[in-house]
C-alpha atoms as a PDB file:
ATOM      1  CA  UNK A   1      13.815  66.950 -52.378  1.00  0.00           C
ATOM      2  CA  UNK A   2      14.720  63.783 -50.846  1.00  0.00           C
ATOM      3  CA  UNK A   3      12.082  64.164 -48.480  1.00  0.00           C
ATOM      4  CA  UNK A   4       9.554  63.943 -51.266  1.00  0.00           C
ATOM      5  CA  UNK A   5      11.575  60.987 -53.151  1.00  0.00           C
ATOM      6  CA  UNK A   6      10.660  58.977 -50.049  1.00  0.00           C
ATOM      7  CA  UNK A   7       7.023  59.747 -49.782  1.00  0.00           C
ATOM      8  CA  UNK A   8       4.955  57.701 -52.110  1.00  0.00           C
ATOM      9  CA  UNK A   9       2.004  58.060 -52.419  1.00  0.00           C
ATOM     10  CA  UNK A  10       0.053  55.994 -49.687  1.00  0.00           C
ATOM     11  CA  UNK A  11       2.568  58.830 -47.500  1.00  0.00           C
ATOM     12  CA  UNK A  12       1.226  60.920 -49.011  1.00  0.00           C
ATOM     13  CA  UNK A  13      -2.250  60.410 -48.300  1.00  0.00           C
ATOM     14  CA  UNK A  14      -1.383  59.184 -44.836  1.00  0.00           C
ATOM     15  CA  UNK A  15       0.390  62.764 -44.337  1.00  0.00           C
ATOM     16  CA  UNK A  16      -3.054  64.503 -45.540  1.00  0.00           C
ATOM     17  CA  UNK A  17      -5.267  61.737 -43.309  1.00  0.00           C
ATOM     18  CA  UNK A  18      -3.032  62.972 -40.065  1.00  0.00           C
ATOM     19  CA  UNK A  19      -3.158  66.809 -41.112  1.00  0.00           C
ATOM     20  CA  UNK A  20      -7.398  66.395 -41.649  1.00  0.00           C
ATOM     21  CA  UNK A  21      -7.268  64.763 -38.307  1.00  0.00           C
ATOM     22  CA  UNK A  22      -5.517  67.116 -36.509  1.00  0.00           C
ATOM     23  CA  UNK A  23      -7.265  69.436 -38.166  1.00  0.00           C
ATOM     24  CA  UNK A  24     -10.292  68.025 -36.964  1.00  0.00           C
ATOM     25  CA  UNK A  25      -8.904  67.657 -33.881  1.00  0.00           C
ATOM     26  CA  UNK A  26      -8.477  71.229 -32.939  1.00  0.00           C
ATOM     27  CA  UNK A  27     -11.660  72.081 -34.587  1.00  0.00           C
ATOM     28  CA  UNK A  28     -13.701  69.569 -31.910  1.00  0.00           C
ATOM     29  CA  UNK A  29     -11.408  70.859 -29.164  1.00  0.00           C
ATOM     30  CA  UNK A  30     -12.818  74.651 -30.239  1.00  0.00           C
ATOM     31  CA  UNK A  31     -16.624  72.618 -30.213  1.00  0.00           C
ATOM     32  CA  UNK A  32     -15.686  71.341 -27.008  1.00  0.00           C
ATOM     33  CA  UNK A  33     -14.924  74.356 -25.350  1.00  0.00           C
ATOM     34  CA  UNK A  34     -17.782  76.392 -26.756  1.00  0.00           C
ATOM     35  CA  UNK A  35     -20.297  73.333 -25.276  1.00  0.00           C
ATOM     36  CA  UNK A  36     -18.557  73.597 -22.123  1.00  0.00           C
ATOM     37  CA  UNK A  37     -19.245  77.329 -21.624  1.00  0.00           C
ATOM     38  CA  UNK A  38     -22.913  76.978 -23.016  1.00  0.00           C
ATOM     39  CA  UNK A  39     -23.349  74.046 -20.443  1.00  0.00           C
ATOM     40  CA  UNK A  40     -21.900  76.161 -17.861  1.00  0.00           C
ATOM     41  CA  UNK A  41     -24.981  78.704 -18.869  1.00  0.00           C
ATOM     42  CA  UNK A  42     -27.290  76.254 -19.031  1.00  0.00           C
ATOM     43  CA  UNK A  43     -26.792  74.846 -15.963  1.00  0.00           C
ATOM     44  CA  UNK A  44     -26.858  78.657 -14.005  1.00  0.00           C
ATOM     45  CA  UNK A  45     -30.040  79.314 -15.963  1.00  0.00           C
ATOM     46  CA  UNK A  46     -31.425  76.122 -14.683  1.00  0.00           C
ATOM     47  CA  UNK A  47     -30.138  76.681 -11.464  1.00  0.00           C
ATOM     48  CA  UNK A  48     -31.783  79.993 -11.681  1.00  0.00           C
ATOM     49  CA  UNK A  49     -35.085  78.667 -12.409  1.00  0.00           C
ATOM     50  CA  UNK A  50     -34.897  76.218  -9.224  1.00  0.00           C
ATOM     51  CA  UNK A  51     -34.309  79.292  -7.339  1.00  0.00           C
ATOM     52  CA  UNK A  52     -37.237  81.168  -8.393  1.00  0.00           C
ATOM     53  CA  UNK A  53     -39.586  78.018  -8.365  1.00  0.00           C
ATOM     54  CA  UNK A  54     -38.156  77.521  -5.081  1.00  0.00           C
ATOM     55  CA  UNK A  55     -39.271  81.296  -4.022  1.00  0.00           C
ATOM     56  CA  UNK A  56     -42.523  80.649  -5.509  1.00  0.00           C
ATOM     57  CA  UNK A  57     -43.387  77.790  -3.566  1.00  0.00           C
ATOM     58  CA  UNK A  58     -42.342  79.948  -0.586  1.00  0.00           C
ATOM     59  CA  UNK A  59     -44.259  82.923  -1.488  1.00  0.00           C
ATOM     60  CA  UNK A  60     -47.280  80.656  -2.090  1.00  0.00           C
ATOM     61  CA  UNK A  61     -46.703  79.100   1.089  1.00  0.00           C
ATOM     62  CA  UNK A  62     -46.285  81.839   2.551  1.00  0.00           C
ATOM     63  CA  UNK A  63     -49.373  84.066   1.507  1.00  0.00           C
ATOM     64  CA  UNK A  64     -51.357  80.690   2.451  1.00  0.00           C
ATOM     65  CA  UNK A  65     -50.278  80.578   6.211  1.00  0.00           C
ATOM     66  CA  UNK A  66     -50.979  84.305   6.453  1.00  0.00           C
ATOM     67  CA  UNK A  67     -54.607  83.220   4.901  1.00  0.00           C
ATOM     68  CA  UNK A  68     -54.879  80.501   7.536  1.00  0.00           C
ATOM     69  CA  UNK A  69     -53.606  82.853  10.213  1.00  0.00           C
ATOM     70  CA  UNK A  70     -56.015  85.781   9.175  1.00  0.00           C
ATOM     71  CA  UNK A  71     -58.743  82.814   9.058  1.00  0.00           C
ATOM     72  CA  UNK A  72     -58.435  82.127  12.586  1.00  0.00           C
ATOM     73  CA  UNK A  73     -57.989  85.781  13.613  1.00  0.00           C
ATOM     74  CA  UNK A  74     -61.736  86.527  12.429  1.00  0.00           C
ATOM     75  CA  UNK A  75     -63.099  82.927  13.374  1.00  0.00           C
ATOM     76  CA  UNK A  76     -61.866  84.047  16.898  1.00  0.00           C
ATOM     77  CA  UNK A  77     -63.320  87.586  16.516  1.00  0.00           C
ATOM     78  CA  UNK A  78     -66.582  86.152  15.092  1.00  0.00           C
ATOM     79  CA  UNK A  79     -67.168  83.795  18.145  1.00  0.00           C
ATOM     80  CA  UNK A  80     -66.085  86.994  20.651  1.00  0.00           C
ATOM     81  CA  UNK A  81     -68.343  89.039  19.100  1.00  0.00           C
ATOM     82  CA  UNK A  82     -71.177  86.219  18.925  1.00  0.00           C
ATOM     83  CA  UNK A  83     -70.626  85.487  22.838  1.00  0.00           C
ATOM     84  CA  UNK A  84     -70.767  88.741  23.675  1.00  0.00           C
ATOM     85  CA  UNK A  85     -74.293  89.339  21.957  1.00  0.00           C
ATOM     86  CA  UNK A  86     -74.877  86.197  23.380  1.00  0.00           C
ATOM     87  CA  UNK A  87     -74.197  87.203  27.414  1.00  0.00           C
ATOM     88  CA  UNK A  88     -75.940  90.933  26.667  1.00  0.00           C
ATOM     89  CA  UNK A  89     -79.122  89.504  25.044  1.00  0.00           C
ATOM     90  CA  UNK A  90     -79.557  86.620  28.122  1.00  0.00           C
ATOM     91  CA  UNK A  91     -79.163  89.637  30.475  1.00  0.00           C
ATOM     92  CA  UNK A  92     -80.778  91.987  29.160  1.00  0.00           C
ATOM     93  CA  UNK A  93     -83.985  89.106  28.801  1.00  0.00           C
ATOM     94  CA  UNK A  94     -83.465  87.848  32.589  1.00  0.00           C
ATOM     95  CA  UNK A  95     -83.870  91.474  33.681  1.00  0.00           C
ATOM     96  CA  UNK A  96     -86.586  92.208  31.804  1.00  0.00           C
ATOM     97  CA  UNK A  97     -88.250  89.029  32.786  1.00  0.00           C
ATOM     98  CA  UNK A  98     -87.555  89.788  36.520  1.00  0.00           C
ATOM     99  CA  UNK A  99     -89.314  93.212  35.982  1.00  0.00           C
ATOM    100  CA  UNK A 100     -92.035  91.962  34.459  1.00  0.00           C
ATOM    101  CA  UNK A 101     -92.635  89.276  37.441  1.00  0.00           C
ATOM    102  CA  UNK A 102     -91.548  92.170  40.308  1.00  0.00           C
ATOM    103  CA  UNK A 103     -94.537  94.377  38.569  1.00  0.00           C
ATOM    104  CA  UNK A 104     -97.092  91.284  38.330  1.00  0.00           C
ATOM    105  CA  UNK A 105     -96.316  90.262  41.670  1.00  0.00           C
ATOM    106  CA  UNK A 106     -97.060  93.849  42.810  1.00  0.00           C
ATOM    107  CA  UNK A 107     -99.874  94.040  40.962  1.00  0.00           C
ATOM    108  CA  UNK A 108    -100.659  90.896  42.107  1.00  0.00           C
ATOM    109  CA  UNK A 109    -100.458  92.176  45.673  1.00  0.00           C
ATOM    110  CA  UNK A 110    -102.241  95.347  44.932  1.00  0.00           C
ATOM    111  CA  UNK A 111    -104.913  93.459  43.867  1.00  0.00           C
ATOM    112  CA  UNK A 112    -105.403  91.737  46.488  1.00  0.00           C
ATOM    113  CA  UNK A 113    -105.213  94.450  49.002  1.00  0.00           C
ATOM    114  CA  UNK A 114    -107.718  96.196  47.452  1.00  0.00           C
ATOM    115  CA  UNK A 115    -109.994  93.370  47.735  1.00  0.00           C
ATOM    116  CA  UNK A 116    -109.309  93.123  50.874  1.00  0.00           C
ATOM    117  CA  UNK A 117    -109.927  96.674  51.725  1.00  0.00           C
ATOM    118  CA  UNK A 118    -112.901  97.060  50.007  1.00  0.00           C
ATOM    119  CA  UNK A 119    -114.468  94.545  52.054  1.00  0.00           C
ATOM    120  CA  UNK A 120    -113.553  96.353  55.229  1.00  0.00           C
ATOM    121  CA  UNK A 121    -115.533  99.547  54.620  1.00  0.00           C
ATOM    122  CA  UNK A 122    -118.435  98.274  56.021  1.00  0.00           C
ATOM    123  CA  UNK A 123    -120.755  99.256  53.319  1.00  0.00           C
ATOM    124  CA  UNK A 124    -123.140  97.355  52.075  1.00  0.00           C
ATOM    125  CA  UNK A 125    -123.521  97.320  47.969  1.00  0.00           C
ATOM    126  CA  UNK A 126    -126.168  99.051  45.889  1.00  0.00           C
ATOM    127  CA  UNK A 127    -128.871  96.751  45.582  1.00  0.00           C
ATOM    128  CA  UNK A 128    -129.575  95.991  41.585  1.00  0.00           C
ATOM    129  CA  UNK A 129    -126.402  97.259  40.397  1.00  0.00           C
ATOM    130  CA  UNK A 130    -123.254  95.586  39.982  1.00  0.00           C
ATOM    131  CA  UNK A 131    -120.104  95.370  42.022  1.00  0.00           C
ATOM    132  CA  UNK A 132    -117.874  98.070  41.501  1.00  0.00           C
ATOM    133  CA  UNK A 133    -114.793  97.654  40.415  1.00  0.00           C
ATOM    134  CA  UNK A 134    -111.621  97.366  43.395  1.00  0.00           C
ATOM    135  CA  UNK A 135    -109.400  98.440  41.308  1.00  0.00           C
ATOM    136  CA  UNK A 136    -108.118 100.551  38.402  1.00  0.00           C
ATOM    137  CA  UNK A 137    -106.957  97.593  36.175  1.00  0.00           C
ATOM    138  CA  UNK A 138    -109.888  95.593  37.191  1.00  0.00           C
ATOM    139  CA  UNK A 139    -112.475  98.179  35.862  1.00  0.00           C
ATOM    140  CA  UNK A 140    -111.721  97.740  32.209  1.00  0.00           C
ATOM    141  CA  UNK A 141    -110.277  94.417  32.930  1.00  0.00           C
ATOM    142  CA  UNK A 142    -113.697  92.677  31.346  1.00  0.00           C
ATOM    143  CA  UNK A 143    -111.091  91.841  27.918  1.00  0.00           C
ATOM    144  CA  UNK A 144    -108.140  91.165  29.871  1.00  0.00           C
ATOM    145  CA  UNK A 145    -106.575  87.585  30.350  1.00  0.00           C
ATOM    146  CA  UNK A 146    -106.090  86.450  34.212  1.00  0.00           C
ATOM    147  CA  UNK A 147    -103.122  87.684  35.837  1.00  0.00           C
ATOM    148  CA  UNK A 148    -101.226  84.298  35.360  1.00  0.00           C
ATOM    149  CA  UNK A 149    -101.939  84.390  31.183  1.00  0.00           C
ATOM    150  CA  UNK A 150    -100.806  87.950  31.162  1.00  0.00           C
ATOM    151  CA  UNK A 151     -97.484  87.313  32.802  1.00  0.00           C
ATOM    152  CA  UNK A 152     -97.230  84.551  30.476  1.00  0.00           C
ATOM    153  CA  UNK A 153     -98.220  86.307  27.339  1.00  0.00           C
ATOM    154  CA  UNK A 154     -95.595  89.377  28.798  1.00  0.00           C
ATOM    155  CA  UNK A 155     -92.851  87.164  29.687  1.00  0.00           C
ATOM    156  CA  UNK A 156     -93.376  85.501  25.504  1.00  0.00           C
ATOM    157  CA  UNK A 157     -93.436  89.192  24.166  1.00  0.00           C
ATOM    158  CA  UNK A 158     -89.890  90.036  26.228  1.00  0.00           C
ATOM    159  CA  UNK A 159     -88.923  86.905  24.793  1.00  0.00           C
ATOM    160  CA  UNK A 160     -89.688  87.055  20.950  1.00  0.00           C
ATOM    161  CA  UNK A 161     -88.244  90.834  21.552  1.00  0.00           C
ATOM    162  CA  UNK A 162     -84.941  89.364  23.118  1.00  0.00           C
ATOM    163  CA  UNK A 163     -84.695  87.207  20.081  1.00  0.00           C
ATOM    164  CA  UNK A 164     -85.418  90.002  17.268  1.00  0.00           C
ATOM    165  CA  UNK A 165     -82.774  91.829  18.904  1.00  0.00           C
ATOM    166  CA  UNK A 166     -80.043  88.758  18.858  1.00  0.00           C
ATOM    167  CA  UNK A 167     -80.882  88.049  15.251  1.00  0.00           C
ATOM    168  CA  UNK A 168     -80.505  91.885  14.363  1.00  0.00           C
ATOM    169  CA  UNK A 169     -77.181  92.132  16.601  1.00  0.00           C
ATOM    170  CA  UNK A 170     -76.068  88.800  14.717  1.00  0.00           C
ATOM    171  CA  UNK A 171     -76.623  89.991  11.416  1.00  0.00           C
ATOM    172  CA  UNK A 172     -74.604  93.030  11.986  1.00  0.00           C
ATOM    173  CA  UNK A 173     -71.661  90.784  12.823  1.00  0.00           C
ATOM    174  CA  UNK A 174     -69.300  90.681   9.719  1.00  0.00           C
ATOM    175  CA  UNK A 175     -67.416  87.402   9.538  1.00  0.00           C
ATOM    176  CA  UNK A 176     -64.778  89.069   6.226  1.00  0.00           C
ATOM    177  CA  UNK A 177     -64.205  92.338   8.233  1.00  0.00           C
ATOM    178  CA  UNK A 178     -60.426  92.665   8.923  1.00  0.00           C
ATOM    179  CA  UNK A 179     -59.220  92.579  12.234  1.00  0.00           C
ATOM    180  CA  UNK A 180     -58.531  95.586  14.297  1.00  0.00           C
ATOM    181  CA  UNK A 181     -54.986  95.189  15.969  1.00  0.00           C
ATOM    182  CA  UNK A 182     -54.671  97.057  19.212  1.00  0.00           C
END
């Protein structure tokens, strides 16, 4: 009891002030640890979320290059496939156009040796009727345009055929099919 003979009361209270505070003391080193392990959770969750933003980004990226790459891959197969309608439709017109001029120029030429032909006979015409015709294409040629108009009217109709078939040949070519690897 001579513990408690020396204790007044302001001991007394100063005893029960240290034991609350070392009570409290152990009860914010429990708070302390407990926050430390949520912020370790916190901070792997955030990290986590970095991550998979991060991935995101990438994927996006990603999938956007491959769009740009796939882009160009058709732009490139578009313009092939243009130039190549392209070469076959100016070939295929500058043959056509040459036959048409090789057959006018032989008709041409046919024309005139008939002419000439006809003249050397020696015969002398009908008198009252008219001339007979030299040549096949010049007896119903009474509705026909002169040699040089038809050329030019044939050598329009290649033309405007040429160009139906390029616009037909272009509209065929599909600028969103996928391209073919080989």
């Amino acid at each position: 009891m001579s513990i408690l003979r020396l204790l007044n009361p302001q001991g007394v209270a100063g005893l029960a002030f240290s034991f609350c505070l070392v009570i409290l003391l152990v009860i914010q080193k429990g708070e302390t640890g407990h926050w430390k392990k949520r912020s370790g959770e916190f901070e792997q969750l955030y990290r986590g979320e970095q991550s998979a933003f991060a991935g995101t980004v990438a994927n996006y990226r990603a999938a956007a290059d491959a769009a740009r790459a796939a882009d160009v891959a058709k732009a490139a197969r578009v313009a092939l496939e243009q130039r190549t309608i392209n070469r076959r439709t100016v070939n295929d017109y500058e043959t056509r156009l040459a036959a048409a001029r090789s057959r006018a120029e032989r008709l041409r030429i046919e024309a005139a040796g008939a002419a000439t032909n006809y003249g050397d006979r020696g015969s002398s015409a009908v008198s009252g009727l008219s001339e007979a015709p030299r040549s096949p294409a010049q007896a119903t040629g009474e509705a026909r345009l002169p040699p040089t108009d038809a050329l030019t009217a044939t050598e329009q109709a290649i033309q405007l055929d040429e160009l139906i078939k390029w616009i037909e040949e272009q509209a065929k070519v599909d600028p969103n099919a996928e391209v073919r690897h080989r």
